[in-house]
C-alpha atoms as a PDB file:
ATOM      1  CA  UNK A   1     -60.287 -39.080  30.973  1.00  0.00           C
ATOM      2  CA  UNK A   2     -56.494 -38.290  31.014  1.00  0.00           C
ATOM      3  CA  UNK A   3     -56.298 -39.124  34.517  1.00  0.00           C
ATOM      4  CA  UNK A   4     -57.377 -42.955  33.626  1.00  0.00           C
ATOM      5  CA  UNK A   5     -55.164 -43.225  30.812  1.00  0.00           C
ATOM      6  CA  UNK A   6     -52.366 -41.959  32.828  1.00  0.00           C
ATOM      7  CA  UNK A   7     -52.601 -44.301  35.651  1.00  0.00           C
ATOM      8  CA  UNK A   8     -53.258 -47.429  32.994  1.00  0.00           C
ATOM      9  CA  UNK A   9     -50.453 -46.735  31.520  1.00  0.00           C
ATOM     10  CA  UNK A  10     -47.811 -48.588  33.630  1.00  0.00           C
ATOM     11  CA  UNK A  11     -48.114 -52.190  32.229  1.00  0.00           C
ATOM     12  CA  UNK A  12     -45.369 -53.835  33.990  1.00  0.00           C
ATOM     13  CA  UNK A  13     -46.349 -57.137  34.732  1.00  0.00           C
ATOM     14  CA  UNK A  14     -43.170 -58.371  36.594  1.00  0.00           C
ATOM     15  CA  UNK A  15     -43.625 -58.534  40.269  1.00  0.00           C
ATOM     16  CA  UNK A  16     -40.315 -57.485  41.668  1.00  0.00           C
ATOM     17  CA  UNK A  17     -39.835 -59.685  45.177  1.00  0.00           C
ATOM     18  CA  UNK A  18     -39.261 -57.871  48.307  1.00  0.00           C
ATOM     19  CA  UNK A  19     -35.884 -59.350  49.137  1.00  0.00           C
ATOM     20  CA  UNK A  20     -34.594 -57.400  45.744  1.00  0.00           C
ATOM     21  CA  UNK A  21     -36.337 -54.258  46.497  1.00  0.00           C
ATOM     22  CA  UNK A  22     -34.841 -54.194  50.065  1.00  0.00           C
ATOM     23  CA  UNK A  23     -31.339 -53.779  48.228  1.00  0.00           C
ATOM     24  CA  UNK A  24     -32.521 -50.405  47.049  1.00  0.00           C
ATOM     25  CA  UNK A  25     -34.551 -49.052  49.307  1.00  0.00           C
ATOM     26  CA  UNK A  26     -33.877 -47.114  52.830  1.00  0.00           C
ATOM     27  CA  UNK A  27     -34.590 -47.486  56.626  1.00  0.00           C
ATOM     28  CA  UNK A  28     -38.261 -45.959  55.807  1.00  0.00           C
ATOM     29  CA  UNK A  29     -38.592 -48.564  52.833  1.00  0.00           C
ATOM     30  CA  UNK A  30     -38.302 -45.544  50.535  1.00  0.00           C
ATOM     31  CA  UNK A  31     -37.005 -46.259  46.791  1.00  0.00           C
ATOM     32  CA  UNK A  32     -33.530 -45.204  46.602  1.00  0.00           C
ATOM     33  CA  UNK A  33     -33.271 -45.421  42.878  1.00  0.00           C
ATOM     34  CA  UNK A  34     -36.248 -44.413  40.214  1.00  0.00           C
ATOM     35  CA  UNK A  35     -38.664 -47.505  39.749  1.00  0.00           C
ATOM     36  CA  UNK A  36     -37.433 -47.695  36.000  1.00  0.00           C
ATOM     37  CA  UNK A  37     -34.130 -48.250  37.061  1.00  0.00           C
ATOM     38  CA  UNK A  38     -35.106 -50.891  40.042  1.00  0.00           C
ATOM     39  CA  UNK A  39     -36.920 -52.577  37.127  1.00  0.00           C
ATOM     40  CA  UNK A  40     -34.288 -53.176  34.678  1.00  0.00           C
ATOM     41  CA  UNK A  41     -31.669 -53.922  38.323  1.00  0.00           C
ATOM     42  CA  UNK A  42     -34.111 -56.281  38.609  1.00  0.00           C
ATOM     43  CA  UNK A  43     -34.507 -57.989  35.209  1.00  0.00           C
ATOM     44  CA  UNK A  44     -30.531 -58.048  35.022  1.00  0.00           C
ATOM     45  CA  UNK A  45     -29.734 -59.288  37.895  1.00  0.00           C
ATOM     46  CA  UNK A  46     -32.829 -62.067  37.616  1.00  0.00           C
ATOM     47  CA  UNK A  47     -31.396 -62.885  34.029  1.00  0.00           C
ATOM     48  CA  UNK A  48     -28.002 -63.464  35.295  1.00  0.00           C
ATOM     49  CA  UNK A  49     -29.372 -65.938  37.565  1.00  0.00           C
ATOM     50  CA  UNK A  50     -31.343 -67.867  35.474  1.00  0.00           C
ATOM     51  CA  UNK A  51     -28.738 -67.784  33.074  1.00  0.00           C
ATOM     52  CA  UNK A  52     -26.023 -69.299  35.873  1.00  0.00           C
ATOM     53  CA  UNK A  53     -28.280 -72.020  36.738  1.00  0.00           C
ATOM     54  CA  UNK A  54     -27.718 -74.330  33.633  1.00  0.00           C
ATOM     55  CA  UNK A  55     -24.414 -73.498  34.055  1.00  0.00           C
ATOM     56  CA  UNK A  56     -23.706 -74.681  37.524  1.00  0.00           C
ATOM     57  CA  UNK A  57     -25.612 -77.468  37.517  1.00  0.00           C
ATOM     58  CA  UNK A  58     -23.291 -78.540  34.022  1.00  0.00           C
ATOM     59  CA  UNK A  59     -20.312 -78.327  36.020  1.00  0.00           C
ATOM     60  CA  UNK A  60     -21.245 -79.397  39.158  1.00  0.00           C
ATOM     61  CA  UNK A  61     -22.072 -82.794  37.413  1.00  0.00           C
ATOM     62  CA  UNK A  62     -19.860 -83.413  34.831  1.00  0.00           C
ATOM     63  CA  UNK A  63     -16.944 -82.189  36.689  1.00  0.00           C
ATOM     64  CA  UNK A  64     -17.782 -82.382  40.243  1.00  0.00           C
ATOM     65  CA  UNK A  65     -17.374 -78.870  42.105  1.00  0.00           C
ATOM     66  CA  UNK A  66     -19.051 -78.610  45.040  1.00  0.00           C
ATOM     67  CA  UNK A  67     -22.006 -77.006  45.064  1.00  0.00           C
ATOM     68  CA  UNK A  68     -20.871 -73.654  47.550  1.00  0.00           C
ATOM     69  CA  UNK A  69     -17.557 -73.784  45.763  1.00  0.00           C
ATOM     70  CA  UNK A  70     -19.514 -72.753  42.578  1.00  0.00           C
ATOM     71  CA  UNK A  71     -21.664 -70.327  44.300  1.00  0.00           C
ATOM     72  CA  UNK A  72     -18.410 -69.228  46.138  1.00  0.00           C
ATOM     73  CA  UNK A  73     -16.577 -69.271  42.230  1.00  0.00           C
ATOM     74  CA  UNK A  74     -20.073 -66.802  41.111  1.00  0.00           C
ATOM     75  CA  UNK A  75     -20.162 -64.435  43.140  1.00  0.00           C
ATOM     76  CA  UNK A  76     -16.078 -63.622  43.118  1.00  0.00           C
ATOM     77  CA  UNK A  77     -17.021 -63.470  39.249  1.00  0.00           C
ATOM     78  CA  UNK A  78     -19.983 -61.072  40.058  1.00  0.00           C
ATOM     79  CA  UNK A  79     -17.664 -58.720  42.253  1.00  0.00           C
ATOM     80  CA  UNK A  80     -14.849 -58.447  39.647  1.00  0.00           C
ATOM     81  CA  UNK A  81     -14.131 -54.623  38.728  1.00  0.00           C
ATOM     82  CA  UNK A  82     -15.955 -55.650  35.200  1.00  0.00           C
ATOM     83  CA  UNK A  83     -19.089 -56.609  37.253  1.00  0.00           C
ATOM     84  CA  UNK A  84     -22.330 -55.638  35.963  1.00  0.00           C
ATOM     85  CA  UNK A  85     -24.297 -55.769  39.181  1.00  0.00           C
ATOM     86  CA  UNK A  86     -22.922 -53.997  42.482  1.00  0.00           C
ATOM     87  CA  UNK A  87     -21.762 -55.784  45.812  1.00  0.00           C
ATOM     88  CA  UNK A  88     -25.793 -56.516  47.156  1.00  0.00           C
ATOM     89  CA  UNK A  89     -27.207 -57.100  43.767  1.00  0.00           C
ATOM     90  CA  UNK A  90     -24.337 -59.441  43.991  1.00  0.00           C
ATOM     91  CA  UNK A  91     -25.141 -61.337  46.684  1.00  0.00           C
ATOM     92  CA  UNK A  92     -28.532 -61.494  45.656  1.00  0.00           C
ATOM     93  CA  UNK A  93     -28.104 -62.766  42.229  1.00  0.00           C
ATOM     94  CA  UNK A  94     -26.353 -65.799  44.145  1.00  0.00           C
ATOM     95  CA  UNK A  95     -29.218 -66.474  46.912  1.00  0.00           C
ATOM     96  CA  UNK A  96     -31.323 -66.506  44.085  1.00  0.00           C
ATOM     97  CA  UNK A  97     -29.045 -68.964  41.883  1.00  0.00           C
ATOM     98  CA  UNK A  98     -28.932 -71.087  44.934  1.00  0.00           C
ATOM     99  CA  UNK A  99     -32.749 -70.704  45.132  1.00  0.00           C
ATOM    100  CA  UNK A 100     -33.293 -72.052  42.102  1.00  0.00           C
ATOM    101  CA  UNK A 101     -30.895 -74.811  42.128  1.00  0.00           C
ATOM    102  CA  UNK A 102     -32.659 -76.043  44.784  1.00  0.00           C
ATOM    103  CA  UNK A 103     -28.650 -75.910  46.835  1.00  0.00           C
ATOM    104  CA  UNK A 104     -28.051 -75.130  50.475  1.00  0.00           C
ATOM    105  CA  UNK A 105     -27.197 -71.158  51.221  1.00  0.00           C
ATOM    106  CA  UNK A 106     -26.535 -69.015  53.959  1.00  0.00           C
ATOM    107  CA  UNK A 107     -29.226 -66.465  53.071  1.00  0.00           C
ATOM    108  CA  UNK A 108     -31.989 -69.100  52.463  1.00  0.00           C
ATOM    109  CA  UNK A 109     -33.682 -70.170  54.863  1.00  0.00           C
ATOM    110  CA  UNK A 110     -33.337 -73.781  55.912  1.00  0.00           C
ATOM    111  CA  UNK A 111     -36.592 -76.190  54.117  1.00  0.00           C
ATOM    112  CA  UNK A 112     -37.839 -72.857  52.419  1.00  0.00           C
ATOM    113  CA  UNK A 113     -35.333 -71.912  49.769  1.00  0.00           C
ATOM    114  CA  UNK A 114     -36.906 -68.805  48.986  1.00  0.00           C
ATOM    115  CA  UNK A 115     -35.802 -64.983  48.030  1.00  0.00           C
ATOM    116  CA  UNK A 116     -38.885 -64.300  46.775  1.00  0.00           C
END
């Protein structure tokens, strides 16, 4: 019986994508960080995107930037020495703002603007 409640125990219910796992795993696919701590990288670094998006989009329209010049703008931002998220996570958190402003990237894949 303590075997079952063991293994039921783990109720996170946010499915982490591959793309963000890659950042923190190793040529065998290994975890290179506990799975707590790739969980809350995770829910930071998806948090700062979703939070950028309003943002972006804001300025983008009322005052015009182009669209890479504000991903460019976000991710010098994201690299500053104060920087919550390392260089990768980085990187990612912009793909993934891109991804969800629907805006051309580098790292998406043309038609399928995915990081999932």
């Amino acid at each position: 019986m303590k075997w079952y409640k063991a293994r039921m125990s783990d109720d996170y219910q946010i499915e982490i994508p591959p793309s963000f796992t890659a950042l923190h795993s190793d040529a065998r696919k290994r975890l290179t960080i506990p799975l707590r701590e790739l969980r809350d990288r995770y829910e930071v670094c998806e948090d700062l995107a979703q939070h950028l998006t309003e943002h972006c989009r804001n300025i983008h329209v009322e005052i015009g930037v182009d669209e890479q010049e504000l991903l460019a703008r976000c991710l010098q931002g994201l690299l500053s020495p104060d920087g919550v998220v390392g260089e990768a996570e980085a990187h990612w958190v912009v793909t993934r703002l891109a991804e969800l402003l629907g805006w051309p990237h580098p790292a998406l894949p043309a038609g399928d603007a995915s990081v999932s």
